[in-house]
PDB file of N, CA and C in Angstrom:
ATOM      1  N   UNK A   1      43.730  86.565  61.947  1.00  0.00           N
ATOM      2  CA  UNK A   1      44.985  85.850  61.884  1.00  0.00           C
ATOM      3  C   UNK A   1      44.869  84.566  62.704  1.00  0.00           C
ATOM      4  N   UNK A   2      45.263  83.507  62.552  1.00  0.00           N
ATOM      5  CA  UNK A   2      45.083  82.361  62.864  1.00  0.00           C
ATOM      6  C   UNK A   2      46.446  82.252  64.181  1.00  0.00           C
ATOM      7  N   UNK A   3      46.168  81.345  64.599  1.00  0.00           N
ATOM      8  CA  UNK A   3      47.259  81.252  66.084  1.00  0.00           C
ATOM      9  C   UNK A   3      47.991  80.101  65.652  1.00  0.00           C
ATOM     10  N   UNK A   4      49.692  80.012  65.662  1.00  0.00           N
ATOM     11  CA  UNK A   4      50.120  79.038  65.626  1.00  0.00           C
ATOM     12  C   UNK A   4      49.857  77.520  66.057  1.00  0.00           C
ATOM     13  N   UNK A   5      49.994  76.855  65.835  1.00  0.00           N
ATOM     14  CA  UNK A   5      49.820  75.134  66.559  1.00  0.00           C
ATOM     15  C   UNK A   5      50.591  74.922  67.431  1.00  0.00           C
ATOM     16  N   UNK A   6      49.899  74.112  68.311  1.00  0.00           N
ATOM     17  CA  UNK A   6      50.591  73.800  69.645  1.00  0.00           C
ATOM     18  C   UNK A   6      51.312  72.804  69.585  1.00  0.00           C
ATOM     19  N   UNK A   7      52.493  72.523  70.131  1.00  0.00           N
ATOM     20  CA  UNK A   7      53.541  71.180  70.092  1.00  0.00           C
ATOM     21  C   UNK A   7      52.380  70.035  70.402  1.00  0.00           C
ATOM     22  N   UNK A   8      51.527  69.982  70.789  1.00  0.00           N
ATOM     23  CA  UNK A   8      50.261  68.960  71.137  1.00  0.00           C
ATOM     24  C   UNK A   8      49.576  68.561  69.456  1.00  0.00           C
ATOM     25  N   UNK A   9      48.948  70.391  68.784  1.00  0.00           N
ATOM     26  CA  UNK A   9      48.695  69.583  67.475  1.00  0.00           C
ATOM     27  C   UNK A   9      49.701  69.668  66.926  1.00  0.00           C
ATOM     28  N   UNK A  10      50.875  70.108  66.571  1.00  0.00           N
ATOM     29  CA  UNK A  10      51.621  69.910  65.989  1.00  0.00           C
ATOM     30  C   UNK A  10      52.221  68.265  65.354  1.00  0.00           C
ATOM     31  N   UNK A  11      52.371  67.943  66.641  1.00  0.00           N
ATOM     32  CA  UNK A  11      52.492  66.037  67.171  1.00  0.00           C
ATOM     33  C   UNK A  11      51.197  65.191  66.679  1.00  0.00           C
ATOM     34  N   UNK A  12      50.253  65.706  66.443  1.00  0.00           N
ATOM     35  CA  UNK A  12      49.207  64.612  65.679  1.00  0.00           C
ATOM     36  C   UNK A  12      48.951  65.160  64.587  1.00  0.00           C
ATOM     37  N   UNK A  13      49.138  66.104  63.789  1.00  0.00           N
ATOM     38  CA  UNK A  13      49.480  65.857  62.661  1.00  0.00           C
ATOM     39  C   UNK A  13      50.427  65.517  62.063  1.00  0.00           C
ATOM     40  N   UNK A  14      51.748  65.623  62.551  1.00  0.00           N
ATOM     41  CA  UNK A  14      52.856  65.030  62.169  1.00  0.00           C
ATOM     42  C   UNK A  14      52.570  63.211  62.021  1.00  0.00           C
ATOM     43  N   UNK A  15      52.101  62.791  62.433  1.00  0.00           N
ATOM     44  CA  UNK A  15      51.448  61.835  63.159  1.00  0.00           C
ATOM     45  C   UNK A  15      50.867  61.023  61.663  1.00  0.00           C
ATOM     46  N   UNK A  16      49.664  62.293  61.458  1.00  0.00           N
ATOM     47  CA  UNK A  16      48.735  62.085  60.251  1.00  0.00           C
ATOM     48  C   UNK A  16      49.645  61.724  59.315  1.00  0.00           C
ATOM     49  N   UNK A  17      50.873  62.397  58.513  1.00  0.00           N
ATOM     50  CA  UNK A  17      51.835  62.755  58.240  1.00  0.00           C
ATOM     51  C   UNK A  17      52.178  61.380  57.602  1.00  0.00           C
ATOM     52  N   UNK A  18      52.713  61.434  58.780  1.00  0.00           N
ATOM     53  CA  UNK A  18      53.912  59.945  58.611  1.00  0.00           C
ATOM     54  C   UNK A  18      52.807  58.385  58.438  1.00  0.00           C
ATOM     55  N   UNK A  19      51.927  58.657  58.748  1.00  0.00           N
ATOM     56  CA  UNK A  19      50.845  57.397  58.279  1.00  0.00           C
ATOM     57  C   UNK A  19      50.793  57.678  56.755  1.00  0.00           C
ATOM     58  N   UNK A  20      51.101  58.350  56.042  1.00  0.00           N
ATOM     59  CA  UNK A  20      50.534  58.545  54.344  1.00  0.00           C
ATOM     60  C   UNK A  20      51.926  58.613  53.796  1.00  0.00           C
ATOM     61  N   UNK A  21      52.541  58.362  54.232  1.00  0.00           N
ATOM     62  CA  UNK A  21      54.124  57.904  53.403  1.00  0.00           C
ATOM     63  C   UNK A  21      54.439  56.881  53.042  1.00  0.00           C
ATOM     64  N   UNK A  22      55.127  56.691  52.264  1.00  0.00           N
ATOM     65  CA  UNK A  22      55.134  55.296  50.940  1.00  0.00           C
ATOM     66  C   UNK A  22      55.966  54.224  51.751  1.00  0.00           C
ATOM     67  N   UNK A  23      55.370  53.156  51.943  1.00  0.00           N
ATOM     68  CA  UNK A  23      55.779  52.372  52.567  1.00  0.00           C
ATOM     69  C   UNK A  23      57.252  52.121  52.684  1.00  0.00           C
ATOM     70  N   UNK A  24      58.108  51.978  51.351  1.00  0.00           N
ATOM     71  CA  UNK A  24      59.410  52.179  50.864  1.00  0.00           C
ATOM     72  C   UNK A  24      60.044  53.112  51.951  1.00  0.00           C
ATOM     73  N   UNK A  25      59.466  54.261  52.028  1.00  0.00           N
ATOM     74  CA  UNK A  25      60.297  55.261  52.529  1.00  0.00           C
ATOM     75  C   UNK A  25      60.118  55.067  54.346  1.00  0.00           C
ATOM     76  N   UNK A  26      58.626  54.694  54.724  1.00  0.00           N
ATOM     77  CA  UNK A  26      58.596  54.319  56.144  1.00  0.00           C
ATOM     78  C   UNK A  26      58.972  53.713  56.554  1.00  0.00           C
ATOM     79  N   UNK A  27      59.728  51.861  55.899  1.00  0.00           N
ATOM     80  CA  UNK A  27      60.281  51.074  56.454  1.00  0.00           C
ATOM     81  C   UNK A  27      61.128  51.647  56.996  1.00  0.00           C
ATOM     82  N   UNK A  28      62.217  52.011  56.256  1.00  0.00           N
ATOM     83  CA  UNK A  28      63.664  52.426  56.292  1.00  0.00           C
ATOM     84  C   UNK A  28      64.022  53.474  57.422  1.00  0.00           C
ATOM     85  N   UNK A  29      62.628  54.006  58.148  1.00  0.00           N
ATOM     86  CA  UNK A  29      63.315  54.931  59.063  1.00  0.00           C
ATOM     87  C   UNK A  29      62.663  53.851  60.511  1.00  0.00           C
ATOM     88  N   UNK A  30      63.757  52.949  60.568  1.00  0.00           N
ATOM     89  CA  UNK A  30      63.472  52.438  61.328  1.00  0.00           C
ATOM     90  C   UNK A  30      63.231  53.060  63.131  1.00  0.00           C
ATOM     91  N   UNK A  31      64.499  54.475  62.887  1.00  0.00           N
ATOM     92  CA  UNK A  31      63.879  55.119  64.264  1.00  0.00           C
ATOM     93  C   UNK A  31      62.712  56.030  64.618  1.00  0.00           C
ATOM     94  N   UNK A  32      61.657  56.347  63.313  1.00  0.00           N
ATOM     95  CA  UNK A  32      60.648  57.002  62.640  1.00  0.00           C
ATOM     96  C   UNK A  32      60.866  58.108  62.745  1.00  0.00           C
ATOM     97  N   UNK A  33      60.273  59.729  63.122  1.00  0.00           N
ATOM     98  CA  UNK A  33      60.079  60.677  62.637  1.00  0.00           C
ATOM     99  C   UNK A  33      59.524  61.530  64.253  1.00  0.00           C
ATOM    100  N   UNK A  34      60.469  62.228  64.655  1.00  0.00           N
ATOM    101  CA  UNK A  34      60.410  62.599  65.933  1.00  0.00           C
ATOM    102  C   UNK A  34      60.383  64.574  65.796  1.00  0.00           C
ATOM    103  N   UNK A  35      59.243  65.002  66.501  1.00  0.00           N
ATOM    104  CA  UNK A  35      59.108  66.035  66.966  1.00  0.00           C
ATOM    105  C   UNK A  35      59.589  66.190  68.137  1.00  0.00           C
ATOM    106  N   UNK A  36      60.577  66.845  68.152  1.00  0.00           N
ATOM    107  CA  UNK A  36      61.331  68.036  69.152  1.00  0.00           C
ATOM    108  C   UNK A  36      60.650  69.204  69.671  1.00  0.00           C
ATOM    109  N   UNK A  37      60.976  69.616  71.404  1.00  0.00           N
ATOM    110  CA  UNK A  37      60.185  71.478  71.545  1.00  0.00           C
ATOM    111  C   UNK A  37      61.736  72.024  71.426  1.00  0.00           C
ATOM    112  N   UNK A  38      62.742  71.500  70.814  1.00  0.00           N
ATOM    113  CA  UNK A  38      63.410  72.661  71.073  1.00  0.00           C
ATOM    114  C   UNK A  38      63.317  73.644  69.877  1.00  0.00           C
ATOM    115  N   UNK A  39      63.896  74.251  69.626  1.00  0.00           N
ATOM    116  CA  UNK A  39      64.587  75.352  68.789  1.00  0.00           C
ATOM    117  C   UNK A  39      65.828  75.526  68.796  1.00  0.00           C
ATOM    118  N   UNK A  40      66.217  74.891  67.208  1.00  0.00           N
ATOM    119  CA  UNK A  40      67.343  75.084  66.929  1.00  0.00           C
ATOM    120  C   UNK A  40      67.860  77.009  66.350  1.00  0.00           C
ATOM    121  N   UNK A  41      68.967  77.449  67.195  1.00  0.00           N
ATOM    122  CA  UNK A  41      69.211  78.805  66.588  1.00  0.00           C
ATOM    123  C   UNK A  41      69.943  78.542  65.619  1.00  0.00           C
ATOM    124  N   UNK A  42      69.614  79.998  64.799  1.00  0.00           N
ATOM    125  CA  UNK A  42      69.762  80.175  63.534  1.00  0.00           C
ATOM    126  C   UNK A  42      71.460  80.253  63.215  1.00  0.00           C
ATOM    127  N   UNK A  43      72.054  79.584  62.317  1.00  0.00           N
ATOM    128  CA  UNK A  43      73.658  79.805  62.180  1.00  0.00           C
ATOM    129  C   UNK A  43      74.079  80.911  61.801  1.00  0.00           C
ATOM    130  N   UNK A  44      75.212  80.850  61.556  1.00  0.00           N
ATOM    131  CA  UNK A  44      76.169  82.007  61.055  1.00  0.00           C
ATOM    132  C   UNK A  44      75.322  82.825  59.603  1.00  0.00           C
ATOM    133  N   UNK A  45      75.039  82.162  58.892  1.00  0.00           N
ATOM    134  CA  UNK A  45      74.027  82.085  57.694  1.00  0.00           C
ATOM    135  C   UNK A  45      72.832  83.405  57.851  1.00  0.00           C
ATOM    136  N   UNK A  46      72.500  83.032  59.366  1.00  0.00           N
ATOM    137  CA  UNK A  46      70.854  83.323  59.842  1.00  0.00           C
ATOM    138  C   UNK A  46      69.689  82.504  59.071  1.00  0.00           C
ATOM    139  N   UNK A  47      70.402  81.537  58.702  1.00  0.00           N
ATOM    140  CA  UNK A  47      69.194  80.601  58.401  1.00  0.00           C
ATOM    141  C   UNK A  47      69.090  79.207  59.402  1.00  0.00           C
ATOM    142  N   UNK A  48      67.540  78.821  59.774  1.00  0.00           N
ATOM    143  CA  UNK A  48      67.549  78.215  60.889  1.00  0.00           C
ATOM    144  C   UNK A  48      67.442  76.594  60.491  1.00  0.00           C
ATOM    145  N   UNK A  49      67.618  75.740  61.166  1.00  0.00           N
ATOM    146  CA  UNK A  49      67.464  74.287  60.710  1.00  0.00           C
ATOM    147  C   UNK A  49      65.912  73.532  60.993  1.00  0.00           C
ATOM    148  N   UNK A  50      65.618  73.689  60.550  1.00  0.00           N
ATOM    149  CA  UNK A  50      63.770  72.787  61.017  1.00  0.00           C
ATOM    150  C   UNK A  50      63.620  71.194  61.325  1.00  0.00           C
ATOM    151  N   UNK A  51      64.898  70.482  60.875  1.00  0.00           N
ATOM    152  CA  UNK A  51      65.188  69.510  60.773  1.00  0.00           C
ATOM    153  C   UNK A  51      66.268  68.690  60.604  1.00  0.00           C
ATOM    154  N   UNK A  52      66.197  67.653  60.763  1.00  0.00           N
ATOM    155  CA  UNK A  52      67.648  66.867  60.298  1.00  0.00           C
ATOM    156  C   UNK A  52      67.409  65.298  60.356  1.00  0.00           C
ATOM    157  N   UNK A  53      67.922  64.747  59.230  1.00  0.00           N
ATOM    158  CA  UNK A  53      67.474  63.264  58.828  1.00  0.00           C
ATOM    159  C   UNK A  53      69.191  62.846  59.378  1.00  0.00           C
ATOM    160  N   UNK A  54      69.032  61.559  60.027  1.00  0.00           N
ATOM    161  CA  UNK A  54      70.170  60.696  60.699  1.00  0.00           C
ATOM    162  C   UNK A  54      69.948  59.289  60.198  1.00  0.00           C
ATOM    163  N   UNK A  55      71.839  58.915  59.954  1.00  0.00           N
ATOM    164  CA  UNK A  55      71.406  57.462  58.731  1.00  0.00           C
ATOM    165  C   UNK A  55      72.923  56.740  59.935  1.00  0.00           C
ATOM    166  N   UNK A  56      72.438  55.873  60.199  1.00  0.00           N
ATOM    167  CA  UNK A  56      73.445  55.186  60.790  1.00  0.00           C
ATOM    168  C   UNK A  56      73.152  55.141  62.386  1.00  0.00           C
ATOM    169  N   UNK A  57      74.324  54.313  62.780  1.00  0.00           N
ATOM    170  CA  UNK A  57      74.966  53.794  64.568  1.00  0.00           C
ATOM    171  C   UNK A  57      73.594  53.370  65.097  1.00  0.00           C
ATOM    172  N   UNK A  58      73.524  54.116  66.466  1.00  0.00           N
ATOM    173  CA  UNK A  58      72.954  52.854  66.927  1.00  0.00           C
ATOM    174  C   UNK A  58      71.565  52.780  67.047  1.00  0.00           C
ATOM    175  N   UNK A  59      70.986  54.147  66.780  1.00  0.00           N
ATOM    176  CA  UNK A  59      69.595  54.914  66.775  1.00  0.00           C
ATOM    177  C   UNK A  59      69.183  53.882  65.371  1.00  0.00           C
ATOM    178  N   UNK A  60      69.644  54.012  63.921  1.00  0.00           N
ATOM    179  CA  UNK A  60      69.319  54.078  62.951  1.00  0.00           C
ATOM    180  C   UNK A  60      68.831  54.790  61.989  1.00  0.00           C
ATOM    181  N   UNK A  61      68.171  54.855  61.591  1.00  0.00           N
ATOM    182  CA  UNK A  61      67.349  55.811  60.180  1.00  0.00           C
ATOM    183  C   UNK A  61      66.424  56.585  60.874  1.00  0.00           C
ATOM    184  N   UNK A  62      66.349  57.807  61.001  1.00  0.00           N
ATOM    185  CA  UNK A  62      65.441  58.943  61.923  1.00  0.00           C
ATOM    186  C   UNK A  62      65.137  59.854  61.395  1.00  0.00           C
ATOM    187  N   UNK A  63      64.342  60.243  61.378  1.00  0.00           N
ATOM    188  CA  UNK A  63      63.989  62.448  61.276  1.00  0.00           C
ATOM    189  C   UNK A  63      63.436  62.831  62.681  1.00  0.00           C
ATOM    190  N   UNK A  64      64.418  64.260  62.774  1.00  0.00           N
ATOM    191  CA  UNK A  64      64.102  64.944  63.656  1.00  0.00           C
ATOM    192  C   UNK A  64      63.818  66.192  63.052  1.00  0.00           C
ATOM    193  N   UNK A  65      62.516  66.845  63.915  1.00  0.00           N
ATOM    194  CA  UNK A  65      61.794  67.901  63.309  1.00  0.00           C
ATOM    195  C   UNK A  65      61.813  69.101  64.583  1.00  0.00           C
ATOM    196  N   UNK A  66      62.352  70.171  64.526  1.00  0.00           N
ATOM    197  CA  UNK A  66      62.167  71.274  65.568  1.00  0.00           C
ATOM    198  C   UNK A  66      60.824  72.026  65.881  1.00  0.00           C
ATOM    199  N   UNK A  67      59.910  71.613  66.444  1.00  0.00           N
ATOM    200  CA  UNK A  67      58.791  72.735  66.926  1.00  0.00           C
ATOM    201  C   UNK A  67      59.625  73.886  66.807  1.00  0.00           C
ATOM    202  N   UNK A  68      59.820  74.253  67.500  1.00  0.00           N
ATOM    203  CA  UNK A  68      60.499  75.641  67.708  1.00  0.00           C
ATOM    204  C   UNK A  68      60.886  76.220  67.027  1.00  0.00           C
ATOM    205  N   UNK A  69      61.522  75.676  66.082  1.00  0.00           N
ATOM    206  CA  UNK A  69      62.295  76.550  64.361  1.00  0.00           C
ATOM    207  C   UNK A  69      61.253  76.961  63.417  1.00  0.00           C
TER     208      UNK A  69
END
């Protein structure tokens, strides 16, 4: 069985990642694509969030990605 990735590789491949995305789509996140250690808990649902894309104010265009989830 293989061992999860560490928030260390996790972060350079994400990395790898976001270098091979279509230019179109990389401009536009002008705040780019951010790995988090937290962990978001799971909602009412029991389904957990891994992520969340933010469009606006003062940050701008972002993804945030949860290690932890």
């Amino acid at each position: 069985m293989n061992a999860p990735m560490t928030f260390e590789e996790t972060a350079e491949y994400l990395d790898a990642l976001a270098d091979e995305l279509p230019p179109g789509i990389a401009e536009k996140l002008n705040g780019g694509i951010n790995l988090l250690p937290d962990e978001r808990p799971a909602g009412k649902d029991g389904l957990s969030t891994l992520g969340m894309y933010f469009a606006g104010g003062q940050m701008g265009r972002y993804i945030e990605l949860y290690y932890g989830s």
